[in-house]
N, C-alpha and C. Protein backbone atom coordinates (compact mmCIF):
# COMPACT_ATOMS: atom_id res chain seq x y z
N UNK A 1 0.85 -1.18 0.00
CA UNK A 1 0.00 0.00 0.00
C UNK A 1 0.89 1.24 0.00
N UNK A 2 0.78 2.07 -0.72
CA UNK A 2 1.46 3.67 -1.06
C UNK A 2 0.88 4.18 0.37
N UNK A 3 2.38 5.08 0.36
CA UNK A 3 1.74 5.90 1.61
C UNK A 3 1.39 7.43 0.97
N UNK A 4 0.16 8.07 1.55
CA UNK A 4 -0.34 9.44 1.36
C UNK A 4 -0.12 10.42 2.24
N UNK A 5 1.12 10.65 2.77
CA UNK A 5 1.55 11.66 3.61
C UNK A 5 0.86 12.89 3.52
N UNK A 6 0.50 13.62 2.46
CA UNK A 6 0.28 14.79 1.75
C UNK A 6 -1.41 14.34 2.15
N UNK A 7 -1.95 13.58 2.27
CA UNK A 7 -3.42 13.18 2.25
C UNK A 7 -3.51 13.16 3.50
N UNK A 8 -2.81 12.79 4.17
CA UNK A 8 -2.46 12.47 6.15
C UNK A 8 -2.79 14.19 6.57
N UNK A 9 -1.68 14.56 6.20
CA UNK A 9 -1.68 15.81 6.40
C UNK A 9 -2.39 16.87 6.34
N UNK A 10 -3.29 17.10 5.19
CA UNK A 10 -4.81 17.81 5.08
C UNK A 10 -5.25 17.31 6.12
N UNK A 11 -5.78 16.19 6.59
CA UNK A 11 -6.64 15.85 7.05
C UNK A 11 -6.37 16.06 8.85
N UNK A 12 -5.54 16.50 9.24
CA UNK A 12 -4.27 16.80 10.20
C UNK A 12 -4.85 18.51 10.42
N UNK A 13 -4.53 18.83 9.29
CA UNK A 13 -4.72 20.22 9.17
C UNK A 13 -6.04 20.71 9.38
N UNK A 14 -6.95 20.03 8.71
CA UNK A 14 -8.66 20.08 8.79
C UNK A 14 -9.11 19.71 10.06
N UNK A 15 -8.42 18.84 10.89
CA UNK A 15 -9.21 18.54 12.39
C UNK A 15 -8.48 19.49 13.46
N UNK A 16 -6.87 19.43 12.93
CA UNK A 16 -6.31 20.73 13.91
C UNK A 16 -7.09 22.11 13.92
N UNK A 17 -6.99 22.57 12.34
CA UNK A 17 -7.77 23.88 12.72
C UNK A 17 -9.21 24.40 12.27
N UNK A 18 -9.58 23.30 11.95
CA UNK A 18 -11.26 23.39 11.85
C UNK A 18 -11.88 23.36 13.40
N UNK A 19 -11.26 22.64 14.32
CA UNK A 19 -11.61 22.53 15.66
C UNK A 19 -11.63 23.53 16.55
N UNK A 20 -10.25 23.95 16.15
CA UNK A 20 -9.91 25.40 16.89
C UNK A 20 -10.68 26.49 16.73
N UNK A 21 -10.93 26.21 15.55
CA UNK A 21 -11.24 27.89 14.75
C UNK A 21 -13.07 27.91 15.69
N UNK A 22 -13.59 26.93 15.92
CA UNK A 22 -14.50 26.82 16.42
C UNK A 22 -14.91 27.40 18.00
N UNK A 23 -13.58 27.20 18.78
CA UNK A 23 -13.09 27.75 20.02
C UNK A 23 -13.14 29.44 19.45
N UNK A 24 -12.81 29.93 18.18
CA UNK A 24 -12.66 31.02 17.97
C UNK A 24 -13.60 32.01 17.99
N UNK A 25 -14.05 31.26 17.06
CA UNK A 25 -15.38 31.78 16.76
C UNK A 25 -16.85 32.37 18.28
N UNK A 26 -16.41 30.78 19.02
CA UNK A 26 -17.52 31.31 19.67
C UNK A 26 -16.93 32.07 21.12
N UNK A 27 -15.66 32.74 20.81
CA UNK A 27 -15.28 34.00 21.45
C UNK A 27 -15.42 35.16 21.45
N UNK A 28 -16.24 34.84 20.26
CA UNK A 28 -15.99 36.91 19.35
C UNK A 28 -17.04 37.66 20.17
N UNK A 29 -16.42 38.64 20.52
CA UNK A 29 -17.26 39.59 21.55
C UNK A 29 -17.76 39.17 22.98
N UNK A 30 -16.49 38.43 23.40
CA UNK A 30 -16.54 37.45 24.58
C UNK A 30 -15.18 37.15 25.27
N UNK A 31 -14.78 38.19 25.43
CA UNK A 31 -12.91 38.08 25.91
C UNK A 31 -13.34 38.61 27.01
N UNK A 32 -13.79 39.29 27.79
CA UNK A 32 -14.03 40.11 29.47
C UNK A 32 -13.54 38.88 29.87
N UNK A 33 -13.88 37.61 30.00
CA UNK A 33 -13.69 36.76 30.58
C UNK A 33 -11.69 36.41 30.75
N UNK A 34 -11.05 36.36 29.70
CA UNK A 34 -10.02 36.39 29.30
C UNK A 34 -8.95 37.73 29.87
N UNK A 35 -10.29 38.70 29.55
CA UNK A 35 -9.35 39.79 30.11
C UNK A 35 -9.04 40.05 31.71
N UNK A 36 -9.97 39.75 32.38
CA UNK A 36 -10.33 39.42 33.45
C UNK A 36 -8.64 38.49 34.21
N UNK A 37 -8.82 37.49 33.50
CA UNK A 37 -7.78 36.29 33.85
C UNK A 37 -6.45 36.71 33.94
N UNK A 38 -6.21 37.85 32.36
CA UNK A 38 -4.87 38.58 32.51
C UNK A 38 -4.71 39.63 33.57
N UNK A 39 -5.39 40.31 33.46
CA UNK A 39 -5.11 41.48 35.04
C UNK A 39 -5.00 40.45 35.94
N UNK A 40 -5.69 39.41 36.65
CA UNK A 40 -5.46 38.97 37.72
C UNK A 40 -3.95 38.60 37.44
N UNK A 41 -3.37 37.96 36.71
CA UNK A 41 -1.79 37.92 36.66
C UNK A 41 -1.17 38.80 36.04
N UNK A 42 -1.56 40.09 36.32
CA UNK A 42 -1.07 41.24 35.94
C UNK A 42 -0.47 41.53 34.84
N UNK A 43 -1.28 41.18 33.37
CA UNK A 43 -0.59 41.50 32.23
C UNK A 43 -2.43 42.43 32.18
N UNK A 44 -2.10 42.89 31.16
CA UNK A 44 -2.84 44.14 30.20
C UNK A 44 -3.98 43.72 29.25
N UNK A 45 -5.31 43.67 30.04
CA UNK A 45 -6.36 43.20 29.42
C UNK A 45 -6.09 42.82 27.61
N UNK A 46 -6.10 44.25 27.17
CA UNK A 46 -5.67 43.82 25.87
C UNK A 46 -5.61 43.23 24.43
N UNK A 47 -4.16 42.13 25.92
CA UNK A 47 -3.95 41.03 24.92
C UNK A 47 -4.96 39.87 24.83
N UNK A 48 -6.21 40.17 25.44
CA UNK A 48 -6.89 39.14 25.58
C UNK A 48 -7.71 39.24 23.73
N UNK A 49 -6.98 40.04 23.00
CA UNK A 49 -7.59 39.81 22.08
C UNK A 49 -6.70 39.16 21.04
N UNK A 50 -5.41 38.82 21.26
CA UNK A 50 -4.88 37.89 21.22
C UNK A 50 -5.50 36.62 20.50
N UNK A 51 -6.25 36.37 21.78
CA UNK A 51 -7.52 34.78 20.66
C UNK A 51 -7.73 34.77 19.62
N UNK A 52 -8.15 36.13 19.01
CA UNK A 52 -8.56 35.90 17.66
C UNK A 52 -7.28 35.72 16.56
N UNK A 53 -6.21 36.20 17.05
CA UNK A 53 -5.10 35.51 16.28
C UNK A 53 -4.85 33.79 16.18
N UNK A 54 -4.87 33.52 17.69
CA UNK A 54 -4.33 32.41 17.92
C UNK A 54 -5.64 30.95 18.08
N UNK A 55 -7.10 31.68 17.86
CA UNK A 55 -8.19 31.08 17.26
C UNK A 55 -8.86 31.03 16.52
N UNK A 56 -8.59 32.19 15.44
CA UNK A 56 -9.45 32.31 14.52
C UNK A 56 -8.04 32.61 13.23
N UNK A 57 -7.42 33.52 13.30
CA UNK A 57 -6.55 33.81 11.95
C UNK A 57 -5.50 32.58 11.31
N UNK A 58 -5.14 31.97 13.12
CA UNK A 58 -3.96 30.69 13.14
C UNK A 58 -4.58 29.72 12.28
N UNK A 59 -5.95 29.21 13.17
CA UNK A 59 -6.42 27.89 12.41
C UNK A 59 -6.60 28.00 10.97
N UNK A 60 -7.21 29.53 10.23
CA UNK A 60 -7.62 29.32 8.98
C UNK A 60 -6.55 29.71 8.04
N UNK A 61 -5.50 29.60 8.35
CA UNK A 61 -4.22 29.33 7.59
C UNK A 61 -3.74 28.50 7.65
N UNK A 62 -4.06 27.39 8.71
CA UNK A 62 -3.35 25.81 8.94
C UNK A 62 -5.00 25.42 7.87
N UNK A 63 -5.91 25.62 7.91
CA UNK A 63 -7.00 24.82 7.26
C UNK A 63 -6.55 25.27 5.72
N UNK A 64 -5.84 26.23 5.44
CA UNK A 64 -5.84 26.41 3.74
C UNK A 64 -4.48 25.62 3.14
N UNK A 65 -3.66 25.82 4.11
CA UNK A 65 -2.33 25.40 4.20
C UNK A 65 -1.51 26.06 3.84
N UNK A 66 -1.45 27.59 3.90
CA UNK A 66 -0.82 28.86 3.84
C UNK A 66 0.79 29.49 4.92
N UNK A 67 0.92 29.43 4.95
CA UNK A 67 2.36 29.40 5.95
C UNK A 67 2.08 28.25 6.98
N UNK A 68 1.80 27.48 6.92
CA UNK A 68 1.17 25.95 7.81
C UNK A 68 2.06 26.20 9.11
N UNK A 69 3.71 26.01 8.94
CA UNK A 69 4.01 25.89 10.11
C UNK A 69 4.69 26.95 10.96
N UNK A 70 4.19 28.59 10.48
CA UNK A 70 4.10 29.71 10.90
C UNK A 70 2.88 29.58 11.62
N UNK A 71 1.99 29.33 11.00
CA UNK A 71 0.50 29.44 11.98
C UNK A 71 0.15 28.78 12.88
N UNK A 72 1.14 27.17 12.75
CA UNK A 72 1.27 26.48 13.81
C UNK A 72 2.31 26.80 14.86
N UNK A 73 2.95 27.05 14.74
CA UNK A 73 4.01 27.82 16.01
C UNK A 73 2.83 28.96 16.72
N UNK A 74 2.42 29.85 15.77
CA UNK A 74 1.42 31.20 16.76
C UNK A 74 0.57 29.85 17.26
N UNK A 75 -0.14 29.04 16.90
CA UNK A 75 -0.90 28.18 17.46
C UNK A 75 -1.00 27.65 18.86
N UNK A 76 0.10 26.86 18.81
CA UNK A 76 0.99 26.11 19.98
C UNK A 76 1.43 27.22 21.06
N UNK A 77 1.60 28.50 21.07
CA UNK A 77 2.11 29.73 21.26
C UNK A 77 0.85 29.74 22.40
N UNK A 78 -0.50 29.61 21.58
CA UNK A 78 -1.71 30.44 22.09
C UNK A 78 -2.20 29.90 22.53
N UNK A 79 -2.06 27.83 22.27
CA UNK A 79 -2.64 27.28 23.42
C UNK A 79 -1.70 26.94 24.84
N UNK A 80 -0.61 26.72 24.73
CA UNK A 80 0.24 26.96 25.39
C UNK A 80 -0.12 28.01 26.72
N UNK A 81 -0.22 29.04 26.20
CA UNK A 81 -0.59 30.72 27.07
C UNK A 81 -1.82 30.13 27.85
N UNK A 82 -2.61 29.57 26.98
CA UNK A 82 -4.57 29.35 27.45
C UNK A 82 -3.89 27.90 28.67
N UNK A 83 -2.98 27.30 28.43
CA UNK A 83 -2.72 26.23 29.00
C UNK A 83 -2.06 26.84 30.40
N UNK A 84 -1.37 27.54 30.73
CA UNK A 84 -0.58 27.74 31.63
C UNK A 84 -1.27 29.01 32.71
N UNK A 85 -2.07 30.28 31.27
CA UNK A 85 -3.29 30.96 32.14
C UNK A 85 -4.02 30.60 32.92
N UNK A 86 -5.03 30.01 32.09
CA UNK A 86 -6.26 28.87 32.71
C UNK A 86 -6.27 27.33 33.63
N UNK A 87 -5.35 26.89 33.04
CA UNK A 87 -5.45 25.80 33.54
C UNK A 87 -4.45 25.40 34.33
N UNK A 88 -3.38 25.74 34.86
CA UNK A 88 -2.43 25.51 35.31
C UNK A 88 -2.64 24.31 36.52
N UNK A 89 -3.74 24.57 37.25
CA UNK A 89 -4.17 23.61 38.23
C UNK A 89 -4.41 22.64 37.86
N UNK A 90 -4.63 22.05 36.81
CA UNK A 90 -5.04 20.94 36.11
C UNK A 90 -3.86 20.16 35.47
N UNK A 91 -2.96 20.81 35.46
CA UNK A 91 -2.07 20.17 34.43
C UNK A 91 -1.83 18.62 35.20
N UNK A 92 -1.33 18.78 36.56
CA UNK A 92 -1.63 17.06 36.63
C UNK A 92 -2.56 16.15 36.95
N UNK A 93 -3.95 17.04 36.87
CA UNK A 93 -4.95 15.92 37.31
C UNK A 93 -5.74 14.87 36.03
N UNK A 94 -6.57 13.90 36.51
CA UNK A 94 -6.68 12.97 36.18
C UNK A 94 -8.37 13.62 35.82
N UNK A 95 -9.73 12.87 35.19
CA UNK A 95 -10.79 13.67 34.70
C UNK A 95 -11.27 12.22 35.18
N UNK A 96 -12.66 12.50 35.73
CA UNK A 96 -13.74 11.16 36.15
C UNK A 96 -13.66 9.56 35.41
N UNK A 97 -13.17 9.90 34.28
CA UNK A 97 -13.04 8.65 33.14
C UNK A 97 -11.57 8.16 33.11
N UNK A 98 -10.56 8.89 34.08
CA UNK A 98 -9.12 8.48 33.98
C UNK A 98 -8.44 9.03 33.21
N UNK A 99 -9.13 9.13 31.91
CA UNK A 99 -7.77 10.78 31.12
C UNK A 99 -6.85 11.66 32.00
N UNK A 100 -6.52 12.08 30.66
CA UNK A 100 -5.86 13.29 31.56
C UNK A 100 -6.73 14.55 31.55
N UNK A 101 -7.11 15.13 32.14
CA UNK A 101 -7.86 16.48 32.48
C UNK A 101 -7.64 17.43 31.17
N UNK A 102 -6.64 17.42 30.71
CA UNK A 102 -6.44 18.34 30.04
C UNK A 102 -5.70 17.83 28.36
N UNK A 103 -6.73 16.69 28.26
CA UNK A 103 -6.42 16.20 26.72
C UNK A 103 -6.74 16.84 25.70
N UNK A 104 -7.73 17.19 25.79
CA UNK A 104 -8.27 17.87 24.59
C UNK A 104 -7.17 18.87 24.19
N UNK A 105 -6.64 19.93 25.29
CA UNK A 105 -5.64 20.11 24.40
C UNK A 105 -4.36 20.03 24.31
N UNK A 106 -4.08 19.28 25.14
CA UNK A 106 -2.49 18.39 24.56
C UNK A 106 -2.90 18.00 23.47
N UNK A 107 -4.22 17.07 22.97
CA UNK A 107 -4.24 17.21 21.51
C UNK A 107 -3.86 18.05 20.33
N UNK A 108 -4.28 19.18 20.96
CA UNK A 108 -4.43 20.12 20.06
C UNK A 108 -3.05 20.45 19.72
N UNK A 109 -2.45 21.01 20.78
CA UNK A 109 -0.59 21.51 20.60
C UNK A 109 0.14 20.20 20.20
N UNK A 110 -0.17 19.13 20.14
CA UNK A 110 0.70 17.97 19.92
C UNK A 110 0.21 18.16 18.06
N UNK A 111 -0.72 18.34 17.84
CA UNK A 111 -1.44 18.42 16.38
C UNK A 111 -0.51 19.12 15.53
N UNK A 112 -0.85 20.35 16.46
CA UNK A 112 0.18 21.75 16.05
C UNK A 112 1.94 21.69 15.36
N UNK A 113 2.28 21.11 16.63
CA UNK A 113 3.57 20.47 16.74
C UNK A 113 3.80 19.46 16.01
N UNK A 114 3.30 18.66 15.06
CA UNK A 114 3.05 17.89 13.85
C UNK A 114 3.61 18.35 12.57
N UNK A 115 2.61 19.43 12.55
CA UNK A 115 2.46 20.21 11.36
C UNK A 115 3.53 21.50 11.28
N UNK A 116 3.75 22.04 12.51
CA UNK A 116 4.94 22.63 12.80
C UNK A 116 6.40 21.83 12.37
N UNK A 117 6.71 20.91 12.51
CA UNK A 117 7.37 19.82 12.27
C UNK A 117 7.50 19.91 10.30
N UNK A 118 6.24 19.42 9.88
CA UNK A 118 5.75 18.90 8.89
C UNK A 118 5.76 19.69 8.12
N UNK A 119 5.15 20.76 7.98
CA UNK A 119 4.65 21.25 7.32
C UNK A 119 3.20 21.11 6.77
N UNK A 120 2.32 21.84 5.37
CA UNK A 120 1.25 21.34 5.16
C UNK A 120 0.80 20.35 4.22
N UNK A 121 1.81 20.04 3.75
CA UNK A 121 2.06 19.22 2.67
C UNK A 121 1.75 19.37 0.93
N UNK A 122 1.80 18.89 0.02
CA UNK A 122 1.41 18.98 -1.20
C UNK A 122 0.01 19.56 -1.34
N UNK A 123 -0.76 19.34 -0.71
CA UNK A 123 -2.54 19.55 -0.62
C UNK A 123 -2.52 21.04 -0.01
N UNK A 124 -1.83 21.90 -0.33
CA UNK A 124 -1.93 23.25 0.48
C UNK A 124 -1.57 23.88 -0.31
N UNK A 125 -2.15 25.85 0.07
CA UNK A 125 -2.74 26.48 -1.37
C UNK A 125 -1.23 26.69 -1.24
N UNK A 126 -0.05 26.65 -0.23
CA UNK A 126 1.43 27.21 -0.42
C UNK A 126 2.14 26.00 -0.05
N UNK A 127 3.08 25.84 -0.73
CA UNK A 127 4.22 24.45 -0.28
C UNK A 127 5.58 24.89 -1.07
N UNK A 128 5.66 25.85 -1.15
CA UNK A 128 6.94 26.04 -1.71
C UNK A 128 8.07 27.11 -0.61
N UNK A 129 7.33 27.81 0.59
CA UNK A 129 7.76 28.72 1.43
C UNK A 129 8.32 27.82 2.33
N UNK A 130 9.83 28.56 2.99
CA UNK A 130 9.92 27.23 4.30
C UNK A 130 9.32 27.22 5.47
N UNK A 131 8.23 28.54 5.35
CA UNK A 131 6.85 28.37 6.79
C UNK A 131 6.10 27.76 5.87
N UNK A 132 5.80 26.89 4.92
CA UNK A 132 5.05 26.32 4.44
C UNK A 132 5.13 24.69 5.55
């Protein structure tokens, strides 16, 4: 059987940031919450708008496959931040079913970190850049 790396990879790209972009979306006009989180650790409301880079602009350049592993670095960047902001208490606990608490997005940055790696492959509107 041939392998479809380039076929792997869309499809990589389509669940990484079709997923995200979804987190994005249903932020818009909904950061108080975010901003909130940064003053309490004393950075500058702000950047709580930030998200829409790192949820909405990131993913739909990993979904076209446009600087793929530029958008995945800001990606990994932004969940990373949401990881260490928000959740920091969680990082070693365990979730009612035995997971880890905080899979969903180690998924996500491990995805990232793929394609960061990878690139977007042949199936992307750019593959000739080396943030491709």
């Amino acid at each position: 059987m041939n392998k479809n790396t380039d076929l792997g990879l869309l499809i990589l790209r389509i669940a990484v940031g079709g997923l995200m972009l979804l987190h994005g979306i249903a932020k818009f006009g909904h950061t108080e919450g975010i901003g909130g989180m940064l003053t309490e650790k004393g950075l500058p409301a702000f950047m709580s708008y930030g998200v829409y880079i790192t949820e909405v602009i990131a993913p739909i350049l990993i979904l076209i496959g446009f600087r793929t592993r530029l958008a995945s670095a800001v990606y990994v960047f932004g969940a990373l931040f949401a990881l260490f902001l928000a959740h920091s208490s969680e990082l070693f606990e365990l979730s009612e079913h035995g997971g880890w608490k905080l899979e969903l997005l180690g998924l996500y940055i491990s995805g990232a970190l793929c394609l960061f790696f990878t690139g977007g492959g042949k199936l992307a509107a750019s593959s000739s850049n080396q943030w491709d």
